[in-house]
C-alpha atoms as a PDB file:
ATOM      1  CA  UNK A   1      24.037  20.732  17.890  1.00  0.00           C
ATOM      2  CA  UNK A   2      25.100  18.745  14.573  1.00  0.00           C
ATOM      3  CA  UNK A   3      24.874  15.168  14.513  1.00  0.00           C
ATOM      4  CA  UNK A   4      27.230  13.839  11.668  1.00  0.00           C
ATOM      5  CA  UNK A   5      24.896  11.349   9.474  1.00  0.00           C
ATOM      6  CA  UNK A   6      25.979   9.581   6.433  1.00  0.00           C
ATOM      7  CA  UNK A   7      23.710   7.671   4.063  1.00  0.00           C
ATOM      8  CA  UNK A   8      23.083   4.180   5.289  1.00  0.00           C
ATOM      9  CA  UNK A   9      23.668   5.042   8.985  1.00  0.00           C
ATOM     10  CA  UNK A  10      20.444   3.055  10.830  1.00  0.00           C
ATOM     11  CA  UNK A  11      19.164   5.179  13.641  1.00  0.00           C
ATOM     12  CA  UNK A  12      16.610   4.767  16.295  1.00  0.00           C
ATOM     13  CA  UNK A  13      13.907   7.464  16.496  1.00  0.00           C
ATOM     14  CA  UNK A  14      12.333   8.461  19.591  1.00  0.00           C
ATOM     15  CA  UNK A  15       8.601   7.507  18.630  1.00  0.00           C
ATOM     16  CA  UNK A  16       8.144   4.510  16.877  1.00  0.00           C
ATOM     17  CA  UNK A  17       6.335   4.242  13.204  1.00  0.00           C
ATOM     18  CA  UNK A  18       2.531   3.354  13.110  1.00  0.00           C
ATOM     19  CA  UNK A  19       4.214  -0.642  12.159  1.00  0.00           C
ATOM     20  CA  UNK A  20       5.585  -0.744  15.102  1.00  0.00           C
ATOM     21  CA  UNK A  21       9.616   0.087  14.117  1.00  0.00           C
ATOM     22  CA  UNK A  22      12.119   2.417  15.845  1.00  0.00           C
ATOM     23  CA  UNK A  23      14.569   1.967  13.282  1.00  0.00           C
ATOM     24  CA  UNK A  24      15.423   4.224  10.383  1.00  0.00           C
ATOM     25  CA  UNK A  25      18.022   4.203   7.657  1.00  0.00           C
ATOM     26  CA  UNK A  26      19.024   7.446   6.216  1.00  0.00           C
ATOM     27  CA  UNK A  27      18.790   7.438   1.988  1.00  0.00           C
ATOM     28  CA  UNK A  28      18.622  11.319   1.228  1.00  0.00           C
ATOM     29  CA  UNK A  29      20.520  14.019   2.539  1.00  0.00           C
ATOM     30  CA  UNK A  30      20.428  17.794   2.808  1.00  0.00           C
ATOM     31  CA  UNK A  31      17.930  20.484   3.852  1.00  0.00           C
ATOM     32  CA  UNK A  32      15.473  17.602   4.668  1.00  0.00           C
ATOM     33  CA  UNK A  33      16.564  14.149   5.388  1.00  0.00           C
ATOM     34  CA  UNK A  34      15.453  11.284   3.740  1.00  0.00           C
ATOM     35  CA  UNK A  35      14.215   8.210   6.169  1.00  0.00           C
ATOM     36  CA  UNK A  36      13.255   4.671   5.663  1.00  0.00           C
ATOM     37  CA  UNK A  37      11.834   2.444   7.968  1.00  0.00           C
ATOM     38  CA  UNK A  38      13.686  -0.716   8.641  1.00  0.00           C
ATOM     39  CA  UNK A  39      10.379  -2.415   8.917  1.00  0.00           C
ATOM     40  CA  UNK A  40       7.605  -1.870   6.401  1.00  0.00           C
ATOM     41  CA  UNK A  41      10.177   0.091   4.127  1.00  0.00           C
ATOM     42  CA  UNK A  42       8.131   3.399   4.116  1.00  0.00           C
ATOM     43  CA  UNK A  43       9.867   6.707   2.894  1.00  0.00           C
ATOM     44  CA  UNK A  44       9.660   9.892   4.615  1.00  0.00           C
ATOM     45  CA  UNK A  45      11.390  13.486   4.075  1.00  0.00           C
ATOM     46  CA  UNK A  46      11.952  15.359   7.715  1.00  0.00           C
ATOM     47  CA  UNK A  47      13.437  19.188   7.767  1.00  0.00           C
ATOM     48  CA  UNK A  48      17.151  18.717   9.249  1.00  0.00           C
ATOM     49  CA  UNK A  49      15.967  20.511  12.542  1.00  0.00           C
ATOM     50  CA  UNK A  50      13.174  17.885  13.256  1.00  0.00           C
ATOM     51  CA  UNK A  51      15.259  15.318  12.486  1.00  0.00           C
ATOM     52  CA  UNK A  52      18.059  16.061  15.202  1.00  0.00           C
ATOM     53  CA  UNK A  53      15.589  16.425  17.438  1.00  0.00           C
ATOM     54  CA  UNK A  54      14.221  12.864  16.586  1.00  0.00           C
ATOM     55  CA  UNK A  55      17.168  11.468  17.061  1.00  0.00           C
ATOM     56  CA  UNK A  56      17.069   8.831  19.566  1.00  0.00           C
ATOM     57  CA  UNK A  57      20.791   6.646  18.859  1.00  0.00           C
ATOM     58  CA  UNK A  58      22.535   5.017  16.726  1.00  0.00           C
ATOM     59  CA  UNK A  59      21.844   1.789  15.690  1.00  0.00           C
ATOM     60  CA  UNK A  60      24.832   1.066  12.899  1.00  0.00           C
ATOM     61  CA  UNK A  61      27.307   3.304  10.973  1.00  0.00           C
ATOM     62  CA  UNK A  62      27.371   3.437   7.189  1.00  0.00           C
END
């Protein structure tokens, strides 16, 4: 299944980040997506597949 993401969407992840944060914005995509937490601003790169997987809702549209 493909989710439809845009940059800026904020999404809510199924495990939380070690801060404490389910919520994500999106600032890269393509083969991996680019994350950043909503919280402590961290950056991470996730393959597409793991991503979707992750994928818990969304929290706003872009």
């Amino acid at each position: 299944m493909v989710i439809e993401i845009k940059i800026g969407d904020i999404v809510s992840l199924r495990k939380p980040h070690p801060c404490g944060s389910f919520e994500w914005e999106i600032v890269r995509l393509g083969a991996d997506i680019g994350i950043k937490c909503q919280k402590c601003r961290h950056r991470v790169l996730l393959p597409r597949g793991t991503f979707e997987r992750r994928v818990k809702d969304f929290v706003s549209r872009a």
